[in-house]
PDB file of N, CA and C in Angstrom:
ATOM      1  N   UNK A   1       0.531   5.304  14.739  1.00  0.00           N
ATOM      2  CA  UNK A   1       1.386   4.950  13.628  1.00  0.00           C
ATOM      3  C   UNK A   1       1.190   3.466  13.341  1.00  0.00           C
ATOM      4  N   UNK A   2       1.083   2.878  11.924  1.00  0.00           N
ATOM      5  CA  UNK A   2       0.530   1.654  11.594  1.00  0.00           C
ATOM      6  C   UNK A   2       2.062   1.135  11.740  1.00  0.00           C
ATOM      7  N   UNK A   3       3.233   1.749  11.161  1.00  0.00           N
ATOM      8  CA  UNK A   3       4.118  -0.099  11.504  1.00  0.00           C
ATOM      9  C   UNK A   3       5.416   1.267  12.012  1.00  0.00           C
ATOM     10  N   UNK A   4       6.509   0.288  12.202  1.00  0.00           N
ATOM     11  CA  UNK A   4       7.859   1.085  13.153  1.00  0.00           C
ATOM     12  C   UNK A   4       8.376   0.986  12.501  1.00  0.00           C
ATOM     13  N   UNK A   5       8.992   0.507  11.627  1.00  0.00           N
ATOM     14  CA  UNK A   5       9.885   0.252  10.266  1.00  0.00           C
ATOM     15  C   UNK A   5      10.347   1.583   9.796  1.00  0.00           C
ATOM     16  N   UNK A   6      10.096   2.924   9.471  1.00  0.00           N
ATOM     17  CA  UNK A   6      10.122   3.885   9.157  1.00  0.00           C
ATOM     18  C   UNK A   6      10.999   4.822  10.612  1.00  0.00           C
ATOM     19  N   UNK A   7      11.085   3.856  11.646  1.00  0.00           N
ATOM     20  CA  UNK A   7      11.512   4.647  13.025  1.00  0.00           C
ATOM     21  C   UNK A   7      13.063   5.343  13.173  1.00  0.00           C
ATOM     22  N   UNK A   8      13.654   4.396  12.413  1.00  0.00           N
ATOM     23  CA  UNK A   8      15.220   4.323  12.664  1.00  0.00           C
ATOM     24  C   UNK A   8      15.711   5.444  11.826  1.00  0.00           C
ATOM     25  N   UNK A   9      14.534   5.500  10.517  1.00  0.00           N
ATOM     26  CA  UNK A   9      15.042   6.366   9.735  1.00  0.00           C
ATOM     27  C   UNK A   9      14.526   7.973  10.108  1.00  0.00           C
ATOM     28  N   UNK A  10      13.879   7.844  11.022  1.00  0.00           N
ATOM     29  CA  UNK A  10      13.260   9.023  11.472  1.00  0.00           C
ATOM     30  C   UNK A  10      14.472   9.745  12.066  1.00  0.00           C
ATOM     31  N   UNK A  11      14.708   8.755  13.020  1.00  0.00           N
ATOM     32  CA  UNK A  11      15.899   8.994  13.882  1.00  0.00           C
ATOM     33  C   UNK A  11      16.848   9.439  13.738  1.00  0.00           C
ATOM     34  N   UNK A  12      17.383   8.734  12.052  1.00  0.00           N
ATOM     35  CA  UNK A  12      18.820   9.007  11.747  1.00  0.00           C
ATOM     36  C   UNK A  12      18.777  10.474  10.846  1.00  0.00           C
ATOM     37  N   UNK A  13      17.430  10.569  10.273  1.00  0.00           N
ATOM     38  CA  UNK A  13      17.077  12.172   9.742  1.00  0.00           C
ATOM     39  C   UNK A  13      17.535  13.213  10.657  1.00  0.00           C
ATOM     40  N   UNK A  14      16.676  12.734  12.061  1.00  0.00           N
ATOM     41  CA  UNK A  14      16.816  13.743  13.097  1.00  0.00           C
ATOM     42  C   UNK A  14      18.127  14.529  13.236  1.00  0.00           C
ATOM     43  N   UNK A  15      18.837  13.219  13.460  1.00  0.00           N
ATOM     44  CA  UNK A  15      20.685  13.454  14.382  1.00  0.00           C
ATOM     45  C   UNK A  15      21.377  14.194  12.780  1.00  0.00           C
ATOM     46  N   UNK A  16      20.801  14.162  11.355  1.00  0.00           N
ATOM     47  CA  UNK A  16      21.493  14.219  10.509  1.00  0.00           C
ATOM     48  C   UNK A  16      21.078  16.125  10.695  1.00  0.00           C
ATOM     49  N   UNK A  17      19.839  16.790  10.530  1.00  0.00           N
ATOM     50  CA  UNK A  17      19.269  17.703  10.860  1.00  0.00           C
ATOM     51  C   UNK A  17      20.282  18.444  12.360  1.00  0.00           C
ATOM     52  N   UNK A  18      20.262  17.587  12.942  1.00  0.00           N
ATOM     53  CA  UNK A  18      20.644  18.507  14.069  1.00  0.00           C
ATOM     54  C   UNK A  18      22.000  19.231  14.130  1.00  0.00           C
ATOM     55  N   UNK A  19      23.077  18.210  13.524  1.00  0.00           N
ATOM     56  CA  UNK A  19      24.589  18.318  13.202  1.00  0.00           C
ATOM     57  C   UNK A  19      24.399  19.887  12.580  1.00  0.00           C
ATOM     58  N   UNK A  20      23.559  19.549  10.701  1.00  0.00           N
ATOM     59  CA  UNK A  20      23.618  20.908  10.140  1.00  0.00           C
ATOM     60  C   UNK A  20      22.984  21.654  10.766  1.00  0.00           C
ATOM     61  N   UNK A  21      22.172  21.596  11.645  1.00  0.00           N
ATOM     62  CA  UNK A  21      21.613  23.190  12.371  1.00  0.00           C
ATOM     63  C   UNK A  21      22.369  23.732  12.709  1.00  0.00           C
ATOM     64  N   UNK A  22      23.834  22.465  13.765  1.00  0.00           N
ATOM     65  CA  UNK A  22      24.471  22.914  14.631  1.00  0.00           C
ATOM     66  C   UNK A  22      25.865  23.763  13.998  1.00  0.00           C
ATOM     67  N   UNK A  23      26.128  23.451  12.470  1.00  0.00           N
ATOM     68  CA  UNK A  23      26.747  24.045  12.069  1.00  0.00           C
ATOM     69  C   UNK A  23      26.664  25.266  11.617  1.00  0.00           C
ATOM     70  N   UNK A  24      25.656  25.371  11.021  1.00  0.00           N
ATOM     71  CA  UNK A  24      24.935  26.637  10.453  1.00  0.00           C
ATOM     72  C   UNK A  24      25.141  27.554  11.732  1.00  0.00           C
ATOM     73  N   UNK A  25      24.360  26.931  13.092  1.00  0.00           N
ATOM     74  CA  UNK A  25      24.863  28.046  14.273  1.00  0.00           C
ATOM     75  C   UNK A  25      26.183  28.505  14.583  1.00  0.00           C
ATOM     76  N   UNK A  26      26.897  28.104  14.271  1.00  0.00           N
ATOM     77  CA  UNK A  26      28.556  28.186  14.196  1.00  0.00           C
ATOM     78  C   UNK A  26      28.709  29.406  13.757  1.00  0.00           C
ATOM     79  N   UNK A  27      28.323  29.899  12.312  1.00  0.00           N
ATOM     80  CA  UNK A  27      28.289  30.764  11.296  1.00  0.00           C
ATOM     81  C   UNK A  27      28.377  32.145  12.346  1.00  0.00           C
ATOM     82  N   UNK A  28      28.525  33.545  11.833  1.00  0.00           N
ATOM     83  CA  UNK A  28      28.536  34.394  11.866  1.00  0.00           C
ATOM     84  C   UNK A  28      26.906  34.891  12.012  1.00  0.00           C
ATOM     85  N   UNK A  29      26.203  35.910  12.808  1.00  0.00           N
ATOM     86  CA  UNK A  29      24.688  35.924  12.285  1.00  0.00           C
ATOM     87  C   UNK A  29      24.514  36.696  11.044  1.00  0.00           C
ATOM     88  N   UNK A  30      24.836  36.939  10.821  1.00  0.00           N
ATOM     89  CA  UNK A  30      25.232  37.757   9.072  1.00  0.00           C
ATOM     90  C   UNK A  30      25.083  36.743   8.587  1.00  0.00           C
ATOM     91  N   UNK A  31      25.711  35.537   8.287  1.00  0.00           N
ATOM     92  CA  UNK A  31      25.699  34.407   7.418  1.00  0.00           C
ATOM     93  C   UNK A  31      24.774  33.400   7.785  1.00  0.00           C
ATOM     94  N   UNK A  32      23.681  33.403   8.367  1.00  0.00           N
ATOM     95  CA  UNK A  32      23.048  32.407   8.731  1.00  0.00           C
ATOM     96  C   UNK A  32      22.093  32.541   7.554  1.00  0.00           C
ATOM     97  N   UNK A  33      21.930  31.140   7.651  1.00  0.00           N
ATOM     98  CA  UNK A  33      20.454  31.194   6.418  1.00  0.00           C
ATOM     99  C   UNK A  33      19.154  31.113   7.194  1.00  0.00           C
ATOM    100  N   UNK A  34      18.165  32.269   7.522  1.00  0.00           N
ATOM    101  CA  UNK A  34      17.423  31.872   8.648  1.00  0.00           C
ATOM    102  C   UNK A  34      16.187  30.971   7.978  1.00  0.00           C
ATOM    103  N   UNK A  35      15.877  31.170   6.948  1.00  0.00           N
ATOM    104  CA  UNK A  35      14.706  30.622   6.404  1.00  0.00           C
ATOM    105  C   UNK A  35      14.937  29.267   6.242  1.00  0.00           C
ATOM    106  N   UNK A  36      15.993  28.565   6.183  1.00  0.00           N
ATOM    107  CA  UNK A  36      16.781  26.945   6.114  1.00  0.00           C
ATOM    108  C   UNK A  36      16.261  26.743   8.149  1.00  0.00           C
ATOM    109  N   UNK A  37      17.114  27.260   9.226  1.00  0.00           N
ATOM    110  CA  UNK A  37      16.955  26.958  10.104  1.00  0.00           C
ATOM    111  C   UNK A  37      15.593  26.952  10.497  1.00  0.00           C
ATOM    112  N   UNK A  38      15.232  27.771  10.272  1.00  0.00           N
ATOM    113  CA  UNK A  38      12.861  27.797  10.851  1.00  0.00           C
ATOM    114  C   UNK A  38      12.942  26.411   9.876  1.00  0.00           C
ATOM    115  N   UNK A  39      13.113  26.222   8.731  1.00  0.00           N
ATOM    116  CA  UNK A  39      12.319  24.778   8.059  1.00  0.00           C
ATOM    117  C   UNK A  39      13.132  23.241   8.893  1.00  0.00           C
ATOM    118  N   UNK A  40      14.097  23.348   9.102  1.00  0.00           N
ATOM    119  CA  UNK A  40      15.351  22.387   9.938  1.00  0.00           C
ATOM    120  C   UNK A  40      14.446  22.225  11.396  1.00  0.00           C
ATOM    121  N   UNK A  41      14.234  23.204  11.642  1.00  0.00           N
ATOM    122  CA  UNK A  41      13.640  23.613  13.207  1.00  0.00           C
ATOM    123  C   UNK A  41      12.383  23.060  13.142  1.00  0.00           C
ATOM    124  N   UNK A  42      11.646  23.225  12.385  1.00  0.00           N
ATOM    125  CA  UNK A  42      10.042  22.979  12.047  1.00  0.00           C
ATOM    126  C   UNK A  42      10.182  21.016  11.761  1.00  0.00           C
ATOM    127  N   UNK A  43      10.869  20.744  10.528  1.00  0.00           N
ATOM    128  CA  UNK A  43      11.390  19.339  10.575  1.00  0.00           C
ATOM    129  C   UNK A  43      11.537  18.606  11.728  1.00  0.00           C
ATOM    130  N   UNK A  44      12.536  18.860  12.442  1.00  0.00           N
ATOM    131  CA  UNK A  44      13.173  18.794  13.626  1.00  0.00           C
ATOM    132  C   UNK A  44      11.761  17.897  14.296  1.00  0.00           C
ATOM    133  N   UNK A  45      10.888  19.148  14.701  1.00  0.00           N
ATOM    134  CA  UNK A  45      10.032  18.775  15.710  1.00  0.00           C
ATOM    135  C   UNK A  45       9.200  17.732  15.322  1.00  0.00           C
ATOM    136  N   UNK A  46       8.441  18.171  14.267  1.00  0.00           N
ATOM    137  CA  UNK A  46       7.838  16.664  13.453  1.00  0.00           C
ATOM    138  C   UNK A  46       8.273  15.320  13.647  1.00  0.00           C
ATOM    139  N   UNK A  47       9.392  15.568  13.054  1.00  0.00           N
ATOM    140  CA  UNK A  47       9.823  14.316  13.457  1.00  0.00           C
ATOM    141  C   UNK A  47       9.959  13.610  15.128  1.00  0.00           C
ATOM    142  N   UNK A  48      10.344  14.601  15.494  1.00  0.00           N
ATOM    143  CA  UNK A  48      10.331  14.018  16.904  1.00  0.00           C
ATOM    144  C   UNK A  48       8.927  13.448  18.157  1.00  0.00           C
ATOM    145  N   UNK A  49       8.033  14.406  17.471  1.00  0.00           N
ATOM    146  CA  UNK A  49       6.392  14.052  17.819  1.00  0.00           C
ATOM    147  C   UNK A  49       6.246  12.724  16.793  1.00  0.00           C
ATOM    148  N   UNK A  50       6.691  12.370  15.933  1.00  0.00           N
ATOM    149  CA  UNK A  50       6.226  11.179  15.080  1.00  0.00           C
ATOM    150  C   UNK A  50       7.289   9.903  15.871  1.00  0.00           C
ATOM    151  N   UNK A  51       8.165  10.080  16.451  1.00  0.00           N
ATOM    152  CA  UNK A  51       8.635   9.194  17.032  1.00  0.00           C
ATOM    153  C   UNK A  51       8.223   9.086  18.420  1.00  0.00           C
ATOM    154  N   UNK A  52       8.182  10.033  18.983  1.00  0.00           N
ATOM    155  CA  UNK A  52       7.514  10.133  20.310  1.00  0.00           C
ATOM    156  C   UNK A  52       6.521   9.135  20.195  1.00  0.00           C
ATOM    157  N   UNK A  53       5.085   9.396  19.149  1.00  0.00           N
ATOM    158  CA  UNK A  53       3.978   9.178  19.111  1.00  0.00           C
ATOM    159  C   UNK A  53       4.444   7.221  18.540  1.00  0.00           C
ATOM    160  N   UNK A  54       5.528   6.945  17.865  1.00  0.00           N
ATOM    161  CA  UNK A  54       5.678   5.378  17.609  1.00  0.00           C
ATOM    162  C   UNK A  54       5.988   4.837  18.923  1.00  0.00           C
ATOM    163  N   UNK A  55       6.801   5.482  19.881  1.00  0.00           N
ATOM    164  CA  UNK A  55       7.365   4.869  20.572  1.00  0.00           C
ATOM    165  C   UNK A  55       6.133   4.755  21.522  1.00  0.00           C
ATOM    166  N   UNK A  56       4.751   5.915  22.331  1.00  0.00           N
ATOM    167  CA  UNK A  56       3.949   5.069  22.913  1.00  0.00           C
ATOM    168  C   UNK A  56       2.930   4.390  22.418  1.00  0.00           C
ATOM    169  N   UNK A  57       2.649   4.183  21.015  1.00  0.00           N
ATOM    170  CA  UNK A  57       2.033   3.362  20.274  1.00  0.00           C
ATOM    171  C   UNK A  57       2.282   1.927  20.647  1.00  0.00           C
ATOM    172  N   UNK A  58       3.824   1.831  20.337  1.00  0.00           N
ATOM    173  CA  UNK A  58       4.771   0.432  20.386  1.00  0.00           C
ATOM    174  C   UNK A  58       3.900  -0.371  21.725  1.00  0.00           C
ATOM    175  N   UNK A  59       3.749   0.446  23.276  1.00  0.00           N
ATOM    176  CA  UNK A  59       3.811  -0.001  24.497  1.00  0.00           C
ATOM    177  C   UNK A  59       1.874  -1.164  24.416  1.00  0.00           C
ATOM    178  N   UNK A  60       2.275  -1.639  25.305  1.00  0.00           N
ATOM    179  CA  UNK A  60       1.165  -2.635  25.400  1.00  0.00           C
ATOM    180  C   UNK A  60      -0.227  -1.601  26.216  1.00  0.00           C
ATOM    181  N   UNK A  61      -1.084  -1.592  25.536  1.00  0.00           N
ATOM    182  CA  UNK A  61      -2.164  -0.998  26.396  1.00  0.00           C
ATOM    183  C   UNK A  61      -2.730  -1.431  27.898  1.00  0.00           C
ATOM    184  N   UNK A  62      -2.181  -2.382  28.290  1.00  0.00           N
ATOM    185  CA  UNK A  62      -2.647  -2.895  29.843  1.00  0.00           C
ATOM    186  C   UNK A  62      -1.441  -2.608  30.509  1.00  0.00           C
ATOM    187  N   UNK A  63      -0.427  -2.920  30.747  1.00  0.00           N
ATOM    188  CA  UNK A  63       0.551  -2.746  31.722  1.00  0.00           C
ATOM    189  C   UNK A  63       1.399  -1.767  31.200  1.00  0.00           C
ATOM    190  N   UNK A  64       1.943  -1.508  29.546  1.00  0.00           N
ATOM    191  CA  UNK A  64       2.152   0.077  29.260  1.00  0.00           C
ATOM    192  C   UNK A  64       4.002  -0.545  28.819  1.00  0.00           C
ATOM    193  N   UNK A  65       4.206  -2.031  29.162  1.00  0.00           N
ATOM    194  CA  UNK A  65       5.596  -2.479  28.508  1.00  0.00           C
ATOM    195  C   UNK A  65       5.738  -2.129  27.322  1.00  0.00           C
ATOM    196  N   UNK A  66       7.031  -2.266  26.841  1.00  0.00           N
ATOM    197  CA  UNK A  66       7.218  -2.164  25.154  1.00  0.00           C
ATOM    198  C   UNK A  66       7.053  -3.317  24.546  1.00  0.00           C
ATOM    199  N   UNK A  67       6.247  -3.785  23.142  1.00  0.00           N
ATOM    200  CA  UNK A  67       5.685  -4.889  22.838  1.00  0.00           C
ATOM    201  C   UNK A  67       7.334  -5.223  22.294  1.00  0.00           C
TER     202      UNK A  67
END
């Protein structure tokens, strides 16, 4: 990943995603929207491999600290 700037907002997508999943699971399974949760779910992970992947980017290649 070229810059981190984009990180926080990754982040705050994430936790925003997870709340409505977590509500939607609440629901009845009759009322679930499943085709919303697979795309939430699919989102979800993306994002989290794209932060994963900033955060060991960030680290220094010789000793492996965070720059």
């Amino acid at each position: 990943m070229k810059t981190q700037a984009f990180v926080p907002v990754f982040v705050a997508r994430v936790t925003r995603l997870k709340k409505s999943l977590q509500k939607e699971l609440e629901k009845p399974k009759s009322e679930r929207r499943k085709n919303h949760l697979k795309s939430w779910i699919r989102e979800i992970r993306w994002l989290q491999s794209v932060i994963d992947q900033a955060k060991r980017d960030n680290n220094c290649p010789h000793c492996g600290e965070p720059l």
